[in-house]
C-alpha atoms as a PDB file:
ATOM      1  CA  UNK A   1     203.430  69.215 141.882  1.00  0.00           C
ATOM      2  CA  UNK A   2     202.692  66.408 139.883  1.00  0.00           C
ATOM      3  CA  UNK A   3     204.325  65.041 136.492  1.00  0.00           C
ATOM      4  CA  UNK A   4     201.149  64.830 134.862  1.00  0.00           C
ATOM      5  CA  UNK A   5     200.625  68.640 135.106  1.00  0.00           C
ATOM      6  CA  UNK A   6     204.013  69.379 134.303  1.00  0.00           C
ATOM      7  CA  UNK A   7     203.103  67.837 130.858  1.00  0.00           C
ATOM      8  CA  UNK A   8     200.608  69.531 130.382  1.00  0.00           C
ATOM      9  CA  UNK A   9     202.307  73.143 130.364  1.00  0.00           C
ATOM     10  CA  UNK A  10     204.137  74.229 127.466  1.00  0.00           C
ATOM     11  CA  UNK A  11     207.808  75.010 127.392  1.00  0.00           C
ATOM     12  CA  UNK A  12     207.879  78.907 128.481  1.00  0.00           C
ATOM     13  CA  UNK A  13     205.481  77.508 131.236  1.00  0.00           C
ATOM     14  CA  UNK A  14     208.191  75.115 132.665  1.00  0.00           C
ATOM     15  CA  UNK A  15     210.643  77.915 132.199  1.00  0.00           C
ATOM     16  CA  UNK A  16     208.815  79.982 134.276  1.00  0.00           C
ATOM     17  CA  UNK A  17     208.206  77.617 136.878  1.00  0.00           C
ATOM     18  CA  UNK A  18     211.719  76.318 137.353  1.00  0.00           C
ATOM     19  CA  UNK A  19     212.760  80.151 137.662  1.00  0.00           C
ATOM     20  CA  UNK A  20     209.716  80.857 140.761  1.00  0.00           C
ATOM     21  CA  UNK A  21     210.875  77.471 141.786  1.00  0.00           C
ATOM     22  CA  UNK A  22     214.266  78.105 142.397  1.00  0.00           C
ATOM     23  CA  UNK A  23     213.349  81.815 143.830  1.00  0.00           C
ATOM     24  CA  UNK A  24     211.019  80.116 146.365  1.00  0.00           C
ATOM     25  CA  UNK A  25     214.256  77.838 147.282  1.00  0.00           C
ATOM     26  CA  UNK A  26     216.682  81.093 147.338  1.00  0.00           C
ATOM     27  CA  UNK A  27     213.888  82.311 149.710  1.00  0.00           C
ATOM     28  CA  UNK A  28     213.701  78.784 152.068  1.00  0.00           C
ATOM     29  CA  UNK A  29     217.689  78.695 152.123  1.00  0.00           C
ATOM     30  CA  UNK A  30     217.924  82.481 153.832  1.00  0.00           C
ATOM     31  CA  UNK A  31     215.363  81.177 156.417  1.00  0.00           C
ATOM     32  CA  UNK A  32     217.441  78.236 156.947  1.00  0.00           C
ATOM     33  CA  UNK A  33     220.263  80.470 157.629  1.00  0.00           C
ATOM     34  CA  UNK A  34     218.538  83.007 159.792  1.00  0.00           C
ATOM     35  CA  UNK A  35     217.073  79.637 161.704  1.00  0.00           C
ATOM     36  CA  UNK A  36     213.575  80.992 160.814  1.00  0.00           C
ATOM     37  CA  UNK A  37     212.338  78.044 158.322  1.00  0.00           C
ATOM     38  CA  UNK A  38     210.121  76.008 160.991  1.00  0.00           C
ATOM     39  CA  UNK A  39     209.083  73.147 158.370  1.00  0.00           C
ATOM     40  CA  UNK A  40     211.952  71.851 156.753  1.00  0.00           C
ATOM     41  CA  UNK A  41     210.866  69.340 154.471  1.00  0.00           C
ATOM     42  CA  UNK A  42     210.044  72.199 152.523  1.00  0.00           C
ATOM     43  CA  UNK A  43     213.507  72.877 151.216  1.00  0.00           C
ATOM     44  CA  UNK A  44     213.202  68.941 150.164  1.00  0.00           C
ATOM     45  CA  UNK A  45     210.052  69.254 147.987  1.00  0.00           C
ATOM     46  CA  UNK A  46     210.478  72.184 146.508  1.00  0.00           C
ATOM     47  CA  UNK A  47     214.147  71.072 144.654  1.00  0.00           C
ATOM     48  CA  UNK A  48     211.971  67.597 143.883  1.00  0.00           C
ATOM     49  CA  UNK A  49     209.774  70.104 141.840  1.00  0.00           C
ATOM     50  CA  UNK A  50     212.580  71.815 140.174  1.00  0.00           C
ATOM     51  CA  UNK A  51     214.311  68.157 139.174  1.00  0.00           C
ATOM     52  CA  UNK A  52     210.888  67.443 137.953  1.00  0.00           C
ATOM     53  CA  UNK A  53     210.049  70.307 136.054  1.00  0.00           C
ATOM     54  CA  UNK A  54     213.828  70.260 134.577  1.00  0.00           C
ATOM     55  CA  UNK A  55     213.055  66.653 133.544  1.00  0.00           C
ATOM     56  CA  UNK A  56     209.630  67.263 131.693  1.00  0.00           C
ATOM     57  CA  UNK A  57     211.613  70.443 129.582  1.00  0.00           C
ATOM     58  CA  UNK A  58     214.338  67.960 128.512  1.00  0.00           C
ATOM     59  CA  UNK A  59     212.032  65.370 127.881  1.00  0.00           C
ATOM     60  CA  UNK A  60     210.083  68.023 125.773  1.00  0.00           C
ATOM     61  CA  UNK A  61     213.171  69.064 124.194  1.00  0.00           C
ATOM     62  CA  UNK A  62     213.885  65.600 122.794  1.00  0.00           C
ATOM     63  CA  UNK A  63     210.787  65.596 120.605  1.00  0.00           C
END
């Protein structure tokens, strides 16, 4: 997910998505575990969304 349409949400909308964001990496972990997760780089993107989508709410908080 991109920046630019992280901007564009409102506040509840990046609250939302960091929660589904860090249930979908909950989710990869336990497949990790059980050595069913087949595509790693998964795990990688999806906390690069969650540091994203934590930085647009702060940056939104700030104004």
């Amino acid at each position: 997910m991109k920046a630019s349409e992280l901007r564009a949400k409102s506040a509840e909308e990046l609250n939302q998505e960091v929660i589904s964001l860090t249930k979908a990496q909950f989710g990869l972990r336990m497949q990790k575990a059980t050595q069913q997760l087949s595509n790693t780089s998964q795990m990688r993107k999806v906390r690069r969304d969650i540091a994203r989508a934590k930085t647009v709410l702060t940056e939104k908080g700030a104004k």
